[in-house]
N, C-alpha and C. Protein backbone atom coordinates (compact mmCIF):
# COMPACT_ATOMS: atom_id res chain seq x y z
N UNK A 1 103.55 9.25 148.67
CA UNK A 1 103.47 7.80 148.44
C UNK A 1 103.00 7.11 149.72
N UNK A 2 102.30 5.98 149.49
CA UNK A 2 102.21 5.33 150.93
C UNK A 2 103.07 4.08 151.05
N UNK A 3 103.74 4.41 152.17
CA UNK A 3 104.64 3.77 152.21
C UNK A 3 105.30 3.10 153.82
N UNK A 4 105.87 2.08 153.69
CA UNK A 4 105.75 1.70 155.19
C UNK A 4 106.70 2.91 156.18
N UNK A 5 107.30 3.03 155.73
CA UNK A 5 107.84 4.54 156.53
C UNK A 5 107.00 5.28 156.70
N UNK A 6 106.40 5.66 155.98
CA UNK A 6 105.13 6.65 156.48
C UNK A 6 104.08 6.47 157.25
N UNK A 7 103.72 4.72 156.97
CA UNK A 7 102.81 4.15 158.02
C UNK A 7 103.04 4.46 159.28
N UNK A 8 104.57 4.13 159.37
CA UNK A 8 105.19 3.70 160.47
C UNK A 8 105.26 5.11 161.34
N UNK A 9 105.37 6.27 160.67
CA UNK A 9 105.36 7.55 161.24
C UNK A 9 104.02 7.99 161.85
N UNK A 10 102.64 7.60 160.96
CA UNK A 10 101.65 7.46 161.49
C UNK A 10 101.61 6.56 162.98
N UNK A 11 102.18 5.76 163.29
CA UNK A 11 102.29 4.77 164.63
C UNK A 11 102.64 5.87 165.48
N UNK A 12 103.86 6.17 165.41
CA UNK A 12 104.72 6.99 165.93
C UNK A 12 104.04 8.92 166.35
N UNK A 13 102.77 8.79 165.91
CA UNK A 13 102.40 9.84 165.59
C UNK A 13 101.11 9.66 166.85
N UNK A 14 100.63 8.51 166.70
CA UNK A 14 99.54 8.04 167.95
C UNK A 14 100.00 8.07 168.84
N UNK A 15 101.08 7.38 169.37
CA UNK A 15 102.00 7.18 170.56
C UNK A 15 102.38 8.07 170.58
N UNK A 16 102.95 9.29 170.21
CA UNK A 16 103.06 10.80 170.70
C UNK A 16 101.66 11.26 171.33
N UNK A 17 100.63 11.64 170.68
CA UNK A 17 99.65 12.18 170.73
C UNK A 17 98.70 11.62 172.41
N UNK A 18 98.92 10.09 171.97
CA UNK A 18 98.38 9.41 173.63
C UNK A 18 99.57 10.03 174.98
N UNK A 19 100.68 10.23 174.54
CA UNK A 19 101.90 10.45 175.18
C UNK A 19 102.62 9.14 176.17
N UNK A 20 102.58 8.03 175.61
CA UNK A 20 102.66 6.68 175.99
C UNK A 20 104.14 6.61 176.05
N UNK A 21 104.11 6.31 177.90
CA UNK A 21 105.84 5.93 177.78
C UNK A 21 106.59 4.75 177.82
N UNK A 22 105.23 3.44 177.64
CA UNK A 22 105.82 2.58 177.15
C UNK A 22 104.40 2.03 176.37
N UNK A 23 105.03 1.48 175.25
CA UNK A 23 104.39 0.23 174.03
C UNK A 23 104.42 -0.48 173.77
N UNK A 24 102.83 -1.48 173.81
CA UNK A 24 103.57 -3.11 173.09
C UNK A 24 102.51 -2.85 171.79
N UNK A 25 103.15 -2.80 170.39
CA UNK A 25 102.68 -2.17 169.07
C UNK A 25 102.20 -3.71 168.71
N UNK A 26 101.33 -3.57 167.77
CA UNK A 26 100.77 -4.98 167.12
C UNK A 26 100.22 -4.55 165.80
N UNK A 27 100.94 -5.26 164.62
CA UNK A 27 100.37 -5.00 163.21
C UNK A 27 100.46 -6.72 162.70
N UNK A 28 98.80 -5.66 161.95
CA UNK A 28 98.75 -7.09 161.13
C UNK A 28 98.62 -6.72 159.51
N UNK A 29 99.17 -8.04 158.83
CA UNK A 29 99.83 -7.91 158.12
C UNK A 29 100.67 -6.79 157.39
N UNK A 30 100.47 -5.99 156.42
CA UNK A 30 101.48 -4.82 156.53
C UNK A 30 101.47 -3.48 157.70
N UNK A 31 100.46 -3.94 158.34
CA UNK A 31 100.78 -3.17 159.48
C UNK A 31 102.01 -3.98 160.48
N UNK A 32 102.80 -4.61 160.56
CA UNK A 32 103.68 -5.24 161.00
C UNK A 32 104.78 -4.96 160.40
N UNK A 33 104.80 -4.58 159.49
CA UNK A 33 106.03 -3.74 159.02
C UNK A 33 105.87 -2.38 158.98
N UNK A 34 105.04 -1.66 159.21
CA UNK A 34 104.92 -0.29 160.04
C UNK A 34 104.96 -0.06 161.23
N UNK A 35 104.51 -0.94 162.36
CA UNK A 35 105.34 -1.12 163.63
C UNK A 35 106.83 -1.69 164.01
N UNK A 36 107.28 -1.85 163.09
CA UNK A 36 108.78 -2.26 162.80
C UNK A 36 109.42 -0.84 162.60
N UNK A 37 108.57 0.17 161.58
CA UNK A 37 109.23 1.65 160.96
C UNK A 37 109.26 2.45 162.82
N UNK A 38 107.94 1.90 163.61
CA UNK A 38 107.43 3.01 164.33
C UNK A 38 108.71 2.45 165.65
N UNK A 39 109.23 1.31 165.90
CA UNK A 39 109.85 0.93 166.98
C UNK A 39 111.36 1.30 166.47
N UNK A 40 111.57 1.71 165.54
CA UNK A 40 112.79 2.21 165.15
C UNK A 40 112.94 3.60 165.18
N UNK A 41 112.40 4.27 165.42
CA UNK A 41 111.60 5.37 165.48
C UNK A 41 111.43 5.85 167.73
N UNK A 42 110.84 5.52 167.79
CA UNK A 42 110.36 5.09 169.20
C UNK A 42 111.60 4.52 170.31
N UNK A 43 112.43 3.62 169.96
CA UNK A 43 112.88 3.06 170.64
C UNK A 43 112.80 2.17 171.71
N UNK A 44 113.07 2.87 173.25
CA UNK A 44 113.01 2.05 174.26
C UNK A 44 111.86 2.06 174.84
N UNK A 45 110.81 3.36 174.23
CA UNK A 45 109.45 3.47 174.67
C UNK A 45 108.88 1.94 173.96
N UNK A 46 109.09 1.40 173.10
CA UNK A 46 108.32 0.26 172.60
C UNK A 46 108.73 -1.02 173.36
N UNK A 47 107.71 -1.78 174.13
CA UNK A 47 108.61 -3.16 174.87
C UNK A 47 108.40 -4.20 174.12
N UNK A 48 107.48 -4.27 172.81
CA UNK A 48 107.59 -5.51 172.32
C UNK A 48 106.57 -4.75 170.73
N UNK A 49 106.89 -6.18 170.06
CA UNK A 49 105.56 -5.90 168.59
C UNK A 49 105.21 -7.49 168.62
N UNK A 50 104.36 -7.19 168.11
CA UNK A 50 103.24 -8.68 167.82
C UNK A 50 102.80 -8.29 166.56
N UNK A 51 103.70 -9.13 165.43
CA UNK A 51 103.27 -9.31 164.16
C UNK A 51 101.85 -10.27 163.80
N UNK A 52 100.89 -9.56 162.92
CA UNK A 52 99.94 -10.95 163.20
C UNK A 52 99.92 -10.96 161.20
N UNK A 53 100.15 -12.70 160.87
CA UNK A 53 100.09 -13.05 159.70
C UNK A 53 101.11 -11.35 158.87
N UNK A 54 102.16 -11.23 159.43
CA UNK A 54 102.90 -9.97 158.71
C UNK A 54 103.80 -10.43 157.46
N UNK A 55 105.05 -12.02 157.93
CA UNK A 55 106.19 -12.95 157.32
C UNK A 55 105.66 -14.25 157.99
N UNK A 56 105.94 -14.73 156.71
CA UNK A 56 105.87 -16.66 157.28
C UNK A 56 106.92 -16.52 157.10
N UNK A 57 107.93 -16.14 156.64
CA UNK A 57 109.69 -16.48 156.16
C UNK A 57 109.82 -15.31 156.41
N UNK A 58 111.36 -15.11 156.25
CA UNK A 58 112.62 -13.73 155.89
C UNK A 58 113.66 -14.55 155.04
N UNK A 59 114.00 -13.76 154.09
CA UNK A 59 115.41 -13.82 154.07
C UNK A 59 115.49 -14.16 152.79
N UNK A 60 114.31 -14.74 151.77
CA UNK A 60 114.45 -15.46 150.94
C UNK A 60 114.89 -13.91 149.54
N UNK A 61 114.81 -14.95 148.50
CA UNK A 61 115.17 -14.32 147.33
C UNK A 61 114.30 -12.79 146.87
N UNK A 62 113.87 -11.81 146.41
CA UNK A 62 112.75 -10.71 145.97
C UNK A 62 112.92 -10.78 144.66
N UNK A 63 112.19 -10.39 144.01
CA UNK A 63 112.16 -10.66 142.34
C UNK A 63 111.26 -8.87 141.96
N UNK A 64 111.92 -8.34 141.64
CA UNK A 64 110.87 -7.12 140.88
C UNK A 64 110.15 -8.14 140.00
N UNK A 65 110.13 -8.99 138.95
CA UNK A 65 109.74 -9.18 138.03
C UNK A 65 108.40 -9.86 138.40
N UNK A 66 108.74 -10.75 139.18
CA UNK A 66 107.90 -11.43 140.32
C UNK A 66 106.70 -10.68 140.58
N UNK A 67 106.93 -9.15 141.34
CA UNK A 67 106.32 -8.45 141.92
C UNK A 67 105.10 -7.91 140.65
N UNK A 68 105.87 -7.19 139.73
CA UNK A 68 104.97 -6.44 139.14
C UNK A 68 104.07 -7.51 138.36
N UNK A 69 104.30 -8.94 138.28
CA UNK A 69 103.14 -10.06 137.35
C UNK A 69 102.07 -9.39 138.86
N UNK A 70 102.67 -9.89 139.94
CA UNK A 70 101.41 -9.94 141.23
C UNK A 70 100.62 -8.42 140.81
N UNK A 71 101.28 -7.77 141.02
CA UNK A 71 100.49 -6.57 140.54
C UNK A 71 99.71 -5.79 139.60
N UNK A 72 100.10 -6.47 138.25
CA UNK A 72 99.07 -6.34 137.50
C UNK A 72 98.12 -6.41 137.30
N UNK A 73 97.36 -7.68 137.39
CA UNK A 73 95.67 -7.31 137.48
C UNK A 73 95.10 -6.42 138.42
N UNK A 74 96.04 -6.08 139.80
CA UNK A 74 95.50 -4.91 140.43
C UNK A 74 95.11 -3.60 139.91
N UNK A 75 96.43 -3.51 138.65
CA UNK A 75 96.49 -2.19 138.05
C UNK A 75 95.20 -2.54 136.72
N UNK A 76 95.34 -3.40 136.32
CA UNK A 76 94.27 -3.93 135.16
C UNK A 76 92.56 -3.54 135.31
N UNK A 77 92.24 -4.25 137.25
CA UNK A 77 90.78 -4.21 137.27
C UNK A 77 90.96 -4.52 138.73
N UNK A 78 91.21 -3.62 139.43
CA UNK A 78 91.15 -3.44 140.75
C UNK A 78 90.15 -3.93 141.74
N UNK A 79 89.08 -3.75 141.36
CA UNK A 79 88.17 -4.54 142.59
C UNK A 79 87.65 -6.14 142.12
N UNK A 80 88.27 -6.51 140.81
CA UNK A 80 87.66 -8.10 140.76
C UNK A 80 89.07 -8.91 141.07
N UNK A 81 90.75 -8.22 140.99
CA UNK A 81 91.84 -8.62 141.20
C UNK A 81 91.78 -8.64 142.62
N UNK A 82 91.45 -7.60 143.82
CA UNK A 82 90.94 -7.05 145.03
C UNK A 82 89.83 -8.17 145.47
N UNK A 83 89.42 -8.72 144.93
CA UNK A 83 88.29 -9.64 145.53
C UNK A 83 88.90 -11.39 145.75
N UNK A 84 88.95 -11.43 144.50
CA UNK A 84 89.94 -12.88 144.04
C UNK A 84 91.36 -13.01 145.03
N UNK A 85 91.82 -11.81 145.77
CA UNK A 85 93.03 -12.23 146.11
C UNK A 85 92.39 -11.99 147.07
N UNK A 86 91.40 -10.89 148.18
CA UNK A 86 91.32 -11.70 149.47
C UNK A 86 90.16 -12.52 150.11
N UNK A 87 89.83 -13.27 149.12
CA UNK A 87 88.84 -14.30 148.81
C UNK A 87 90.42 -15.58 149.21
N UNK A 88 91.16 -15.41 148.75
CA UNK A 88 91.98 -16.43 149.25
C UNK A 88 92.58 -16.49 150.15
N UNK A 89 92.59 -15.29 151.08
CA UNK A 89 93.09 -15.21 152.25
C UNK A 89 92.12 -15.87 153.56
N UNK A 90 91.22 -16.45 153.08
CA UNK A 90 90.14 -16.74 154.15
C UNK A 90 90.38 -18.83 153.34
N UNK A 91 89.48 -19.44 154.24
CA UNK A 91 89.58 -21.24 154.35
C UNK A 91 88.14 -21.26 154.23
N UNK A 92 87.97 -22.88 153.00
CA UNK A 92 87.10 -23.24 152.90
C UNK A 92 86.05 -22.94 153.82
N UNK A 93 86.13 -23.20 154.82
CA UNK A 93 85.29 -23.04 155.89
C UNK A 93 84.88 -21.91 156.83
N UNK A 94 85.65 -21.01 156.13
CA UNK A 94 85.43 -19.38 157.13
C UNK A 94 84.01 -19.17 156.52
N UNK A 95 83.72 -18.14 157.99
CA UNK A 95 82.42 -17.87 158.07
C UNK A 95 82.15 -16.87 156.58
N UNK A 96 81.03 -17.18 155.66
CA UNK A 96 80.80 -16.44 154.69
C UNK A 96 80.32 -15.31 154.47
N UNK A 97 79.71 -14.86 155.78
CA UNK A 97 79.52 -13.51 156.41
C UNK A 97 80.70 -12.61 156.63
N UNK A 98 81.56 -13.01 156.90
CA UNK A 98 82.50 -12.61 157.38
C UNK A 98 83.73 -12.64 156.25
N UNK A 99 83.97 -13.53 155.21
CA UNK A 99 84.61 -13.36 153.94
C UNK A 99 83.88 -12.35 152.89
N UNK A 100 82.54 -12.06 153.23
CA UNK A 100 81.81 -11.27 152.34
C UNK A 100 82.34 -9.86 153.21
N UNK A 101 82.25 -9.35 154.12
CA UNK A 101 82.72 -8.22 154.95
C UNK A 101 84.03 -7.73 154.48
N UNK A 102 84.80 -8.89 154.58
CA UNK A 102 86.01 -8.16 154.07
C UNK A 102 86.69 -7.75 153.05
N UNK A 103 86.03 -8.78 152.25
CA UNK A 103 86.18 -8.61 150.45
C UNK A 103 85.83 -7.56 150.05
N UNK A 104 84.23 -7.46 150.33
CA UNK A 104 83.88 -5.78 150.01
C UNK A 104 84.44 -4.64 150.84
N UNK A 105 84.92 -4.77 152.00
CA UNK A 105 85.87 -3.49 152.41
C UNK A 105 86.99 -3.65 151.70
N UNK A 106 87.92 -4.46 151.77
CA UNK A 106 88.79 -4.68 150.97
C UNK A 106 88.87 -4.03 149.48
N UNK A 107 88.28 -4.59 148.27
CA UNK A 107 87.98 -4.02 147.25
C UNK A 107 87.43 -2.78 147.20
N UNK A 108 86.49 -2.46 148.04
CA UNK A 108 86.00 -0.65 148.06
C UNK A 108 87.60 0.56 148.36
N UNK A 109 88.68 0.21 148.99
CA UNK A 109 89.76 0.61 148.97
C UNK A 109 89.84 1.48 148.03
N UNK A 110 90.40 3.00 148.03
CA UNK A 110 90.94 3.90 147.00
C UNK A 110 92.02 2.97 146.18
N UNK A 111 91.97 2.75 144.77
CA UNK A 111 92.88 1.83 143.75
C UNK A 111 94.59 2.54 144.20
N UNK A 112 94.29 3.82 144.09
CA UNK A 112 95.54 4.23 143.71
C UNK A 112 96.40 3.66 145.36
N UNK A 113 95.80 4.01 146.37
CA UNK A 113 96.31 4.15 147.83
C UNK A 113 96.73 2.39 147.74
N UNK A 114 95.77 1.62 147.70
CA UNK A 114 95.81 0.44 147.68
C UNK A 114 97.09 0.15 147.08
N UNK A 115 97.08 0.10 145.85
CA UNK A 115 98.09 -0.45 145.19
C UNK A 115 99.16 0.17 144.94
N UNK A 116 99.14 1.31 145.68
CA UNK A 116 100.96 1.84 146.23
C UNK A 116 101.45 1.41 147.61
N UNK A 117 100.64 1.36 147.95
CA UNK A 117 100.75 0.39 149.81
C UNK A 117 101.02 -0.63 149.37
N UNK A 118 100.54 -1.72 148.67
CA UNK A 118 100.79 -3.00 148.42
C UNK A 118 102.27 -3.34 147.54
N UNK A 119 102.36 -2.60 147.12
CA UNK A 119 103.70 -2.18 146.25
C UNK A 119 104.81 -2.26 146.88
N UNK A 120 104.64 -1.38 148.23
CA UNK A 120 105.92 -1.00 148.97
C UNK A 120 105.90 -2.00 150.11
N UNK A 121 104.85 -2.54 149.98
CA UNK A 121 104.86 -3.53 151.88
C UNK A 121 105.38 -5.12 151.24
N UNK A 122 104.71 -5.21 149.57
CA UNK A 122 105.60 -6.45 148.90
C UNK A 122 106.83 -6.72 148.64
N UNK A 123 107.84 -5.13 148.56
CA UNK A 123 108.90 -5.01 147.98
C UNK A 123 109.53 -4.75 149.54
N UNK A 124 109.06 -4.74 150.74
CA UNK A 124 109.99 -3.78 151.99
C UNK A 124 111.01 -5.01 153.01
N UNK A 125 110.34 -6.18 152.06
CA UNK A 125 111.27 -7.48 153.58
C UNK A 125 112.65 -7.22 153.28
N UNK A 126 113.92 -6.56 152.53
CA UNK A 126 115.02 -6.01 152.73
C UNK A 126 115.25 -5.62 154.05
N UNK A 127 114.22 -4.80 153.89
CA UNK A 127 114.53 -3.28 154.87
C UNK A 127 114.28 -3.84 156.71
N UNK A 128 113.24 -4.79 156.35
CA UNK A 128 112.40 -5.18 157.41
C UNK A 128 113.89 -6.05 157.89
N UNK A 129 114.34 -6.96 157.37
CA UNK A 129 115.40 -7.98 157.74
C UNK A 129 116.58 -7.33 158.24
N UNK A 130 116.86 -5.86 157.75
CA UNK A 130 117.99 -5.03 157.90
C UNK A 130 118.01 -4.08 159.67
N UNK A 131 116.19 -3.91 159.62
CA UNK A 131 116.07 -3.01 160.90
C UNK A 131 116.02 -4.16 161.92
N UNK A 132 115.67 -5.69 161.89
CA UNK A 132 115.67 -6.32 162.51
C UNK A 132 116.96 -6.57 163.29
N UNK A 133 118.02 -6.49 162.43
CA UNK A 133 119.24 -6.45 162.70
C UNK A 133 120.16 -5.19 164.06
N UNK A 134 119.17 -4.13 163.81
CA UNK A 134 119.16 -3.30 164.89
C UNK A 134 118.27 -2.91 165.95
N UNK A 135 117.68 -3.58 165.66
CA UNK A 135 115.90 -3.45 166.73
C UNK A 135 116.58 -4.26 168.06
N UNK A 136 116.47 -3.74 168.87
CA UNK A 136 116.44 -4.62 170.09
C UNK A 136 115.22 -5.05 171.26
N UNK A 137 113.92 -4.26 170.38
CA UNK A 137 112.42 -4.65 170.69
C UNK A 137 112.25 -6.07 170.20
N UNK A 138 111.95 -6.86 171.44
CA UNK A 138 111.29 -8.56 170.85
C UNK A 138 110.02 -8.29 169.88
N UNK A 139 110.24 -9.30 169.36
CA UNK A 139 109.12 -9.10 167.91
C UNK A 139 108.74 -10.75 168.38
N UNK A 140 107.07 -10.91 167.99
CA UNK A 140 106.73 -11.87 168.19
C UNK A 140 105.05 -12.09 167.02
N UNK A 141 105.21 -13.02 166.63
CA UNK A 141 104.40 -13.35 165.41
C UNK A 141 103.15 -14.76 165.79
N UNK A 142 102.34 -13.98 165.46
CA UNK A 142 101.39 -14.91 165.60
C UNK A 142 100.68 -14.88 164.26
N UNK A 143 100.86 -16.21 163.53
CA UNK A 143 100.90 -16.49 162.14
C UNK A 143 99.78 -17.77 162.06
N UNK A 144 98.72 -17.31 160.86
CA UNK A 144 97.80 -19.05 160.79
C UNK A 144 98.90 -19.87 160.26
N UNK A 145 97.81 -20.79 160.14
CA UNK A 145 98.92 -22.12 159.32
C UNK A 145 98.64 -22.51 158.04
N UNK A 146 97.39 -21.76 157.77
CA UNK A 146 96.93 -22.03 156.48
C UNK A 146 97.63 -22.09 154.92
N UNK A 147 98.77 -21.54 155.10
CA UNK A 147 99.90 -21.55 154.36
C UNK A 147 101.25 -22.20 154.89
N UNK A 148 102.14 -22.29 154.21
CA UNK A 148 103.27 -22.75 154.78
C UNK A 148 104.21 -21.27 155.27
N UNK A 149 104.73 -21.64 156.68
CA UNK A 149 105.83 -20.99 157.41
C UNK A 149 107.23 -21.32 157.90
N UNK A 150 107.75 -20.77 157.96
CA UNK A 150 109.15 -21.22 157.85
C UNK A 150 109.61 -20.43 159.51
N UNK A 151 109.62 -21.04 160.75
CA UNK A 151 109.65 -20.79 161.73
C UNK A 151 111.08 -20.88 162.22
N UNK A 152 111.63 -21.23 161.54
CA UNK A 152 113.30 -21.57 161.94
C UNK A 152 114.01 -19.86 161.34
N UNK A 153 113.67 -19.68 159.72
CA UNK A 153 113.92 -18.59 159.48
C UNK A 153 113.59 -16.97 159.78
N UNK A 154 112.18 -17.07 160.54
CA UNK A 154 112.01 -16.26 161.31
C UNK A 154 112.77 -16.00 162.91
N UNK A 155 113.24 -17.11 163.67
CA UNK A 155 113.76 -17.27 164.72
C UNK A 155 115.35 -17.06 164.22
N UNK A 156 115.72 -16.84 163.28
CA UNK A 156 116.91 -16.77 162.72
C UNK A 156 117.15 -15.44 162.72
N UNK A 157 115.93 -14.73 162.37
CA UNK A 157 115.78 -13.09 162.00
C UNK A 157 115.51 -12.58 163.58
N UNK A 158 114.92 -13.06 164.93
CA UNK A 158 114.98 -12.89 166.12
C UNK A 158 113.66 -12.68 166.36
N UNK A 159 112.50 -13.39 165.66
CA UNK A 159 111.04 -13.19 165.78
C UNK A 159 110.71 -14.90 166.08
N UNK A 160 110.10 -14.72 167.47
CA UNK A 160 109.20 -15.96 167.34
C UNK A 160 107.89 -16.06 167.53
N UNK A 161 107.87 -16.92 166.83
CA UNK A 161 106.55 -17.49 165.90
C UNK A 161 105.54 -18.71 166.40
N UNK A 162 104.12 -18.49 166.61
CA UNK A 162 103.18 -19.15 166.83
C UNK A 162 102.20 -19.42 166.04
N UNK A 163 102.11 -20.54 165.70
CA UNK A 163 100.79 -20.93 164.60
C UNK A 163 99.30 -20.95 165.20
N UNK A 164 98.75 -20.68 164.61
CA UNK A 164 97.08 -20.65 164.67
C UNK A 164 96.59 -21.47 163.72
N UNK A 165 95.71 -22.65 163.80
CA UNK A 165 95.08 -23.69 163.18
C UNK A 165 93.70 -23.47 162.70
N UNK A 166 93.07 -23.39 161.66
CA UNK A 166 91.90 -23.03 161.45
C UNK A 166 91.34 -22.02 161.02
N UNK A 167 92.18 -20.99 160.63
CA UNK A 167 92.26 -20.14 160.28
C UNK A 167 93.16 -19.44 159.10
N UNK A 168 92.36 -18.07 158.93
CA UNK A 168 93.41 -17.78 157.54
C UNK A 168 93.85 -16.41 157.77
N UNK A 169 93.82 -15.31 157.23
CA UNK A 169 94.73 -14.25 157.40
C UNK A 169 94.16 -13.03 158.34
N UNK A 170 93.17 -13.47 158.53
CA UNK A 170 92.20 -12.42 159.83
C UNK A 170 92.02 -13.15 161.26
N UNK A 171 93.03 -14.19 162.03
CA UNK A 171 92.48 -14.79 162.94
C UNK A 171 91.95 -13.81 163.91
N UNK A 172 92.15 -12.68 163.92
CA UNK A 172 91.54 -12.00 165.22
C UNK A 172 89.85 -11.86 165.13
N UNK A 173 89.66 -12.00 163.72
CA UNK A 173 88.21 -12.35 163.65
C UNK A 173 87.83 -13.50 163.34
N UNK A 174 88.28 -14.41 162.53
CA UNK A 174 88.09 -15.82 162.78
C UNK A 174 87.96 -16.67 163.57
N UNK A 175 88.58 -16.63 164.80
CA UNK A 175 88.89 -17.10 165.68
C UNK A 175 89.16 -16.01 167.29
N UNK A 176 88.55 -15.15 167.22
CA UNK A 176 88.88 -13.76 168.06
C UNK A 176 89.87 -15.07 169.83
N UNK A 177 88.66 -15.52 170.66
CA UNK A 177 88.71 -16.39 171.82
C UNK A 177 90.38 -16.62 171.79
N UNK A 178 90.88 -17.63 170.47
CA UNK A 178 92.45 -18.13 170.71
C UNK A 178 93.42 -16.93 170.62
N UNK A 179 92.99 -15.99 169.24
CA UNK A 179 93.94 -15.40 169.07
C UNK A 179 93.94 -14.07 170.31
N UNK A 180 93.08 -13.98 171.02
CA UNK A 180 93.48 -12.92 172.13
C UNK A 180 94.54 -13.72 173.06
N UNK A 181 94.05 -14.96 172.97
CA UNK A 181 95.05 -15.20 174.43
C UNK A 181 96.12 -15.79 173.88
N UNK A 182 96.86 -16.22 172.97
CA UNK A 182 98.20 -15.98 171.76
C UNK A 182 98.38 -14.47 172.13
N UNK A 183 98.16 -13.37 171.78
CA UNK A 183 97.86 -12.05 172.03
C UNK A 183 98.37 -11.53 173.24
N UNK A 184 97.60 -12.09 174.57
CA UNK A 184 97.92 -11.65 175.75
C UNK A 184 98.93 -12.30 176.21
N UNK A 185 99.33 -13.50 176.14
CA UNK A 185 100.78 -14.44 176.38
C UNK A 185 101.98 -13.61 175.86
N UNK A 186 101.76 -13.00 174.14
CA UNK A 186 102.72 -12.29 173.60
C UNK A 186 103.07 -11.33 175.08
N UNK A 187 101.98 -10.13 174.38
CA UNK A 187 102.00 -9.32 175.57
C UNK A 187 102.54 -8.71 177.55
N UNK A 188 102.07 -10.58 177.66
CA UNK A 188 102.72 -10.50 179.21
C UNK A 188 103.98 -10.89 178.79
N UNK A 189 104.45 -11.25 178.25
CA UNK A 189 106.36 -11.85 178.12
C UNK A 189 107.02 -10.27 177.71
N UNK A 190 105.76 -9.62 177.20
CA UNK A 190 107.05 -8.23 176.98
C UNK A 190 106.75 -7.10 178.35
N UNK A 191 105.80 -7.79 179.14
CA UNK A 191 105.33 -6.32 180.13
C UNK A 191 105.86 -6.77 181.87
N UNK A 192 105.79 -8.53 181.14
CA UNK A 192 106.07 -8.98 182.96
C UNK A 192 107.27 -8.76 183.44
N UNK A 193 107.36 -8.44 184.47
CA UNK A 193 109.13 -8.06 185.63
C UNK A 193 109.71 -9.31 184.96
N UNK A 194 111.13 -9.50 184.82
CA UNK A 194 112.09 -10.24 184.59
C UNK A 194 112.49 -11.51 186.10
N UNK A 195 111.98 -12.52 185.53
CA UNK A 195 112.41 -13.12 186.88
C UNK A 195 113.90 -12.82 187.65
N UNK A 196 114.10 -13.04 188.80
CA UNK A 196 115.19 -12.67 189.64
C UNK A 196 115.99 -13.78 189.74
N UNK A 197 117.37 -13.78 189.53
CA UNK A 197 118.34 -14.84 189.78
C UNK A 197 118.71 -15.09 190.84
């Protein structure tokens, strides 16, 4: 199955292989809950994660019933359900070069892989809210705004959260310039010496 545990072992599997004795992990969107599997996993080798567009919220209600309506037309007709949904992940105004790029990578996706990944990364914010609870790696989210976020409930869960304006669920290509240095700010707060008292 693909599944964020398994993603997450894949993380865990690079960072062996580089032999890295320390990490600052960064996933975007369900890759952010596979660097969550891989820092649980990893431990004190990981100094931070940078969620990008992963949770606008935690904590709220899950609905199977919910889930499998979302999933149906995936299972129905996969690359026009696959198009339509990340056709909405991009703003009126994103570059159309660049919404055309991803749609068709997007939709070209193996159906089956796709929509067992999507399955388990829709159904995993339990798990995600539960390891948060034992993670003692800072988690830090850099989220557009193009939707609504709930920044109190993430800071509740011990993730804080930065909005990006102008953008929709790819700012690292939308906007590459802001979101590196959102990016590198994350970054230096998990790598810089601790000021001295």
């Amino acid at each position: 199955a693909w599944t964020m545990p398994a993603f997450g072992l894949d993380v865990v599997a690079v960072v062996e292989q580089l032999g890295l004795d320390q990490a600052v992990l960064i996933g975007h969107s369900m890759g952010g809950e596979a660097i969550v599997e891989a820092a649980l996993r990893l431990g004190d080798r990981v100094a931070g994660l940078v969620w990008v567009d992963t949770y606008r919220t935690l904590g709220g209600p899950q609905s199977a019933a919910k889930l499998e309506r979302f999933l149906g037309p995936f299972r129905a007709d996969f690359v026009a359900a696959t198009r339509n949904w990340a056709e909405s992940m991009f703003l009126p105004s994103s570059d159309p070069d660049l919404v055309e790029r991803v749609v068709a990578d997007m939709a070209a996706a193996p159906p089956e892989v796709a929509v067992s990944a999507l399955q388990h990364a829709l159904s995993f914010e339990p798990a995600i809210v539960a390891a948060l609870r034992d993670l003692t790696t800072p988690v830090h989210a850099i989220n557009p705004d193009y939707r609504p976020n709930d920044i109190q409930a993430l800071r509740r869960h011990g993730v804080q959260a930065v909005l990006m304006s102008g953008v929709g669920h790819f700012p690292m290509m939308e906007d590459p310039d802001t979101f590196n240095r959102l990016l590198s700010e994350a970054v230096d707060e998990f790598t810089s010496p601790s000021p001295r008292a």
